[in-house]
N, C-alpha and C. Protein backbone atom coordinates (compact mmCIF):
# COMPACT_ATOMS: atom_id res chain seq x y z
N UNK A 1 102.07 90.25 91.81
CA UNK A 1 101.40 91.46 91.36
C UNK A 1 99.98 91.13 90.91
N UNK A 2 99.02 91.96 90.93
CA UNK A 2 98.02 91.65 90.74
C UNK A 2 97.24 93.19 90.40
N UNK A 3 96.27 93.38 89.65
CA UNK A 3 95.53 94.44 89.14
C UNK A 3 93.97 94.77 89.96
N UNK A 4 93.86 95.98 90.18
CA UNK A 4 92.31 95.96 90.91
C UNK A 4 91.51 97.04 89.82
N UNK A 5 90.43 96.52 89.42
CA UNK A 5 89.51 97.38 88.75
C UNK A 5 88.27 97.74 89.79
N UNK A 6 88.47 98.93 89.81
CA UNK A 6 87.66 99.78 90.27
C UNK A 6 86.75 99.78 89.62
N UNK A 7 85.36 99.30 89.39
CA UNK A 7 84.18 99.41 88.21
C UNK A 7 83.71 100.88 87.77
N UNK A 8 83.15 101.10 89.46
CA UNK A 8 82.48 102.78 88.99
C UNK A 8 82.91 103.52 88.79
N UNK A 9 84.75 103.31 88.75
CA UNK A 9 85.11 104.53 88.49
C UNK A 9 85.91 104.27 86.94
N UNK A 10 85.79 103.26 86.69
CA UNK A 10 86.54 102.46 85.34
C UNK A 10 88.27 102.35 85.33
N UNK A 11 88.89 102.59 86.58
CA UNK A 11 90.02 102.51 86.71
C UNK A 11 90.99 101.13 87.29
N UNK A 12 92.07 101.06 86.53
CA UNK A 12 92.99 99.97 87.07
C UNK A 12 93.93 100.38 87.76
N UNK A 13 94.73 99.52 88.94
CA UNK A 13 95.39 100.25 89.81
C UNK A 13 96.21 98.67 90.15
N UNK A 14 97.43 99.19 90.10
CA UNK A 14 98.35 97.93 90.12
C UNK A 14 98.50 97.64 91.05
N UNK A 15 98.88 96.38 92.05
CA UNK A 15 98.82 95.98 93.08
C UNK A 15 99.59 94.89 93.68
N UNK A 16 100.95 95.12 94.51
CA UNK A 16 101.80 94.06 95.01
C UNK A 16 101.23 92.90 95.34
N UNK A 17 101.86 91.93 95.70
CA UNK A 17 100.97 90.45 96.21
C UNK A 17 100.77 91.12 98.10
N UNK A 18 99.54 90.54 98.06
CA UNK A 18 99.67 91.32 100.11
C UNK A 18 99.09 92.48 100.02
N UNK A 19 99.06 93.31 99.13
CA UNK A 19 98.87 95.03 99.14
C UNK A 19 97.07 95.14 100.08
N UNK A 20 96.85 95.82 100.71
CA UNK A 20 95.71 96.30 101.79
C UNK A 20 94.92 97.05 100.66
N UNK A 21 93.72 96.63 100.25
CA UNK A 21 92.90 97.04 98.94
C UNK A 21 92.48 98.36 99.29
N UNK A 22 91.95 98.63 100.53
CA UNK A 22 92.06 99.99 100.86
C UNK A 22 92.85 101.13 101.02
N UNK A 23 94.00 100.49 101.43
CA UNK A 23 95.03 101.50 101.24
C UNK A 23 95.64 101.72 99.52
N UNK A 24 95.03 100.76 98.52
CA UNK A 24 95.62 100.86 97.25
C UNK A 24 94.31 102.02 96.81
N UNK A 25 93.41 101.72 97.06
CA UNK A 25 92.16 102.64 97.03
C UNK A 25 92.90 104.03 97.05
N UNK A 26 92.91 104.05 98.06
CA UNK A 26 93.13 105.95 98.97
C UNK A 26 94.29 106.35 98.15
N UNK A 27 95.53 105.23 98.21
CA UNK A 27 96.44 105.93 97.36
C UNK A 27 96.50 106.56 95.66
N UNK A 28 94.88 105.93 94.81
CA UNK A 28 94.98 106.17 93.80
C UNK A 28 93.64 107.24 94.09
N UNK A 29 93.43 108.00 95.00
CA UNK A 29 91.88 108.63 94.74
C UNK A 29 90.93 107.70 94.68
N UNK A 30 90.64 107.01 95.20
CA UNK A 30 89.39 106.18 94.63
C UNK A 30 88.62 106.37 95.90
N UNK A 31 87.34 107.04 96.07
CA UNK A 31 86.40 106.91 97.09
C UNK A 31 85.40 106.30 97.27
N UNK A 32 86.16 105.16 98.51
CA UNK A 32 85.28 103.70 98.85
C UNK A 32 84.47 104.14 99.89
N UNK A 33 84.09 105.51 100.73
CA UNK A 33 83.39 105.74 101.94
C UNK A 33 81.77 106.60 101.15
N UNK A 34 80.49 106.25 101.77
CA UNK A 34 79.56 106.81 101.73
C UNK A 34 80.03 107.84 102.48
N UNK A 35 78.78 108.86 102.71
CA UNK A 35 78.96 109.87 103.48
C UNK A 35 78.96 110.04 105.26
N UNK A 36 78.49 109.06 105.53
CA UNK A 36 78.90 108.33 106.86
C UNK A 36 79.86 107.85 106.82
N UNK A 37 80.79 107.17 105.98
CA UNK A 37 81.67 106.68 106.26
C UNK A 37 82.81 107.70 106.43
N UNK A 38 82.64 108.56 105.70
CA UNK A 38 83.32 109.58 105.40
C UNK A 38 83.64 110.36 106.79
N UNK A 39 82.85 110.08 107.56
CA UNK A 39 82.98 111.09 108.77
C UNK A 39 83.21 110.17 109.95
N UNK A 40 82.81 108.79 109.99
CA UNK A 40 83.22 108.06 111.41
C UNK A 40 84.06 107.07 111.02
N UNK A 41 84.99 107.04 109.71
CA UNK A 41 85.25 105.68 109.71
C UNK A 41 86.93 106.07 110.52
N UNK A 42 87.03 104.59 111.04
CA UNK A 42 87.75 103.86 112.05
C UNK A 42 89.69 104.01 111.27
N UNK A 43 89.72 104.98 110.00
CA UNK A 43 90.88 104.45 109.90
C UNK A 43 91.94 103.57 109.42
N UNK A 44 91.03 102.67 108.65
CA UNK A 44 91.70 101.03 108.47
C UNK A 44 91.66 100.52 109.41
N UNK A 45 90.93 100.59 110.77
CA UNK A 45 91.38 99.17 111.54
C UNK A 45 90.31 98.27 111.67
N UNK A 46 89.67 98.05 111.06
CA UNK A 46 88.26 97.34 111.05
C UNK A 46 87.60 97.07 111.93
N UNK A 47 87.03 98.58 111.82
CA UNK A 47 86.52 98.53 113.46
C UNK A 47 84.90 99.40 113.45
N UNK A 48 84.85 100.09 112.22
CA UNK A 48 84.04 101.01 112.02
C UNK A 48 82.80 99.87 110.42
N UNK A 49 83.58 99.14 109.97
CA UNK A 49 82.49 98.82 108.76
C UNK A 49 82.15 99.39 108.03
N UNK A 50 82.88 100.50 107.63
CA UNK A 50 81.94 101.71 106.39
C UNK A 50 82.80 101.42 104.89
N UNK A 51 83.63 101.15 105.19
CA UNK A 51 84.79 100.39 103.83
C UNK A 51 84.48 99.20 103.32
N UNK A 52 82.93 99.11 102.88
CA UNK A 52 82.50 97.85 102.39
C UNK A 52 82.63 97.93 101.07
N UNK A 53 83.09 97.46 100.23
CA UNK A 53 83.03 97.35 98.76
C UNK A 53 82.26 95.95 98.17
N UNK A 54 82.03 95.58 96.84
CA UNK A 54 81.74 94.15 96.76
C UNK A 54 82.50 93.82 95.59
N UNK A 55 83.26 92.65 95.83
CA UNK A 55 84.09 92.22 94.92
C UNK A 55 83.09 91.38 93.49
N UNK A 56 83.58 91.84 91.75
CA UNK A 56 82.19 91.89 90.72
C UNK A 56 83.63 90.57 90.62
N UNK A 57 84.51 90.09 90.48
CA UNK A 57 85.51 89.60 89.80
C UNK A 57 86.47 89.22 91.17
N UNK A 58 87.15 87.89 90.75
CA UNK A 58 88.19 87.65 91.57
C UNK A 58 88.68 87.38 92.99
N UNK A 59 86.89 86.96 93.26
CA UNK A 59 86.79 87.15 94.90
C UNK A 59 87.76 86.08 95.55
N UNK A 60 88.37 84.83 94.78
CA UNK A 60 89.52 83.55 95.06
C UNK A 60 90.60 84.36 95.25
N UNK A 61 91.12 85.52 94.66
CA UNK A 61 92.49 86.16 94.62
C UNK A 61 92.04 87.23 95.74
N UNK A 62 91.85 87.68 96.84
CA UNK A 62 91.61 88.21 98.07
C UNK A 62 91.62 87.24 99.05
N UNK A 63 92.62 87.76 100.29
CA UNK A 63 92.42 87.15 101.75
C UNK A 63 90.97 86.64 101.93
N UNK A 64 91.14 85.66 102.99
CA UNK A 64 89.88 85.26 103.58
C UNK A 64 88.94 86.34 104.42
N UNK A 65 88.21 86.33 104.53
CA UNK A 65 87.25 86.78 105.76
C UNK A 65 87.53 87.03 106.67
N UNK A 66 87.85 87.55 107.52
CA UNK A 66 88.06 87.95 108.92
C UNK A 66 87.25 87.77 109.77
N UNK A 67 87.54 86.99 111.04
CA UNK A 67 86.40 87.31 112.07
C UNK A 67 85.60 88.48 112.03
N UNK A 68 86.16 89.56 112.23
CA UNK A 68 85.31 90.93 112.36
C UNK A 68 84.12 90.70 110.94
N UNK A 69 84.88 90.83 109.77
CA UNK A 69 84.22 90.69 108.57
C UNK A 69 82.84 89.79 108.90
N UNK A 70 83.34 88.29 109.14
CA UNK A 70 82.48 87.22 109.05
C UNK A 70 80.75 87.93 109.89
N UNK A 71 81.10 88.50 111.33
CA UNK A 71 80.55 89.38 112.15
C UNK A 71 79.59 90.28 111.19
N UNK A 72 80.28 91.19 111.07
CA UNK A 72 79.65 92.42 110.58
C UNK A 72 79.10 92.57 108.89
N UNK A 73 79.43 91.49 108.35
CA UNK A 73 78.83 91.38 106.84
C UNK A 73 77.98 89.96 106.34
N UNK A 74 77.48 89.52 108.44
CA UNK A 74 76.77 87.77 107.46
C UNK A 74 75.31 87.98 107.17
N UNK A 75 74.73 89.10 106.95
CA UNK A 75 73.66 89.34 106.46
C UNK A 75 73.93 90.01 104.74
N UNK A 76 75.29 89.96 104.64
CA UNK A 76 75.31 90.61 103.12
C UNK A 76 75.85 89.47 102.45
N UNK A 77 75.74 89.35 101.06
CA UNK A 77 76.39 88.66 100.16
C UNK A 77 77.71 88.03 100.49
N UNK A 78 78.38 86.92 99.89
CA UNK A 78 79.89 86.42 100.03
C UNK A 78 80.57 87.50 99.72
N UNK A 79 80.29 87.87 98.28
CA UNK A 79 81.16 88.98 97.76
C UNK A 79 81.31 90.39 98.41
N UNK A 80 80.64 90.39 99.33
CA UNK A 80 80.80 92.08 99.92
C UNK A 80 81.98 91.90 101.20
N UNK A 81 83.10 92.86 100.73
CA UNK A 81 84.35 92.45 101.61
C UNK A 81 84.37 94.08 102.44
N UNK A 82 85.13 94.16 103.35
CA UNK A 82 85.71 95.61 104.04
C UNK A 82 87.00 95.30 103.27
N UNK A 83 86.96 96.95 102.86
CA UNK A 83 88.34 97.19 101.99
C UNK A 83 89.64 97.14 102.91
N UNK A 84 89.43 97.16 103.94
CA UNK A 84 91.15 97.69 105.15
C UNK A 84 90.83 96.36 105.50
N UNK A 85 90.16 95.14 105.37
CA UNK A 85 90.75 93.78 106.08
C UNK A 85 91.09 92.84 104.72
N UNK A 86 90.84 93.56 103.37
CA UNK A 86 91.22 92.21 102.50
C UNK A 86 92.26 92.95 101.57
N UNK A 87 93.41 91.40 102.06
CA UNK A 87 94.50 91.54 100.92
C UNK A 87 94.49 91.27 99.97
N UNK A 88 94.98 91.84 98.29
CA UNK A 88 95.37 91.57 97.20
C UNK A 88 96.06 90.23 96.87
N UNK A 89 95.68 89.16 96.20
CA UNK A 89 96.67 88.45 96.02
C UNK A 89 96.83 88.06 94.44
N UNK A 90 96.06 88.37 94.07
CA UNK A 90 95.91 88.47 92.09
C UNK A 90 95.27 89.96 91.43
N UNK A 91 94.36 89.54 90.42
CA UNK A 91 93.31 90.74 90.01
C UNK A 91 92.33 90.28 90.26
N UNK A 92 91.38 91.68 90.69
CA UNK A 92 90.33 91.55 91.54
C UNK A 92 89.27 92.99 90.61
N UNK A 93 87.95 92.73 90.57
CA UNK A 93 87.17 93.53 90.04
C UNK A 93 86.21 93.92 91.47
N UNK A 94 86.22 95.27 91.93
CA UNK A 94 85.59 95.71 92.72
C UNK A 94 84.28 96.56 92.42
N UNK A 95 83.91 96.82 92.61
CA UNK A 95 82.86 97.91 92.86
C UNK A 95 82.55 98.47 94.36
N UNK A 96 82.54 99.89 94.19
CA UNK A 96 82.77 100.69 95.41
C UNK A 96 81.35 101.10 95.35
N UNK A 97 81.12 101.19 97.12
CA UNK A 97 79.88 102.01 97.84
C UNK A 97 78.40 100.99 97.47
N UNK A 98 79.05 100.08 97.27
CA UNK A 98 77.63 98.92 97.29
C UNK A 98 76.10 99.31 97.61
């Protein structure tokens, strides 16, 4: 089990070991999409890039990188992850809409 703090929105949201940070997102209300994202994103399949969050805390307790990720985020920071490719594996401090 592991805990995700949502920064901007000041909320904690409990989280199985494995749990899909985006799908723990959506299930508590928490809106990780800009307004583009809002309208083309892909779904969870990491395919679209608009589910970028940046991890403030805990970036060791999240899955690795993903090819796609590695791709589409090596001009941004370590800490900036896509929410539908990284798993939960402890507590993690996020901040949404980077």
């Amino acid at each position: 089990m592991g805990t995700i703090h949502f920064v901007n929105e000041n909320k904690d949201v409990i989280a199985a070991t494995g749990s899909n940070l985006r799908l723990k997102a959506i299930e508590n209300n928490i809106d990780i999409y800009k307004l583009y994202g809002k309208m083309m994103n892909c779904g969870g399949y990491g395919q679209c890039a608009t589910c970028v969050v940046e991890v403030v805390e805990g970036l060791e307790n999240l899955s690795e990188r993903t090819d796609f990720e590695q791709r589409t985020l090596r001009k941004k920071p370590e800490n900036y992850r896509l929410a539908c490719q990284a798993l939960v594996n402890g507590p993690v401090s996020v901040r949404t809409k980077p």
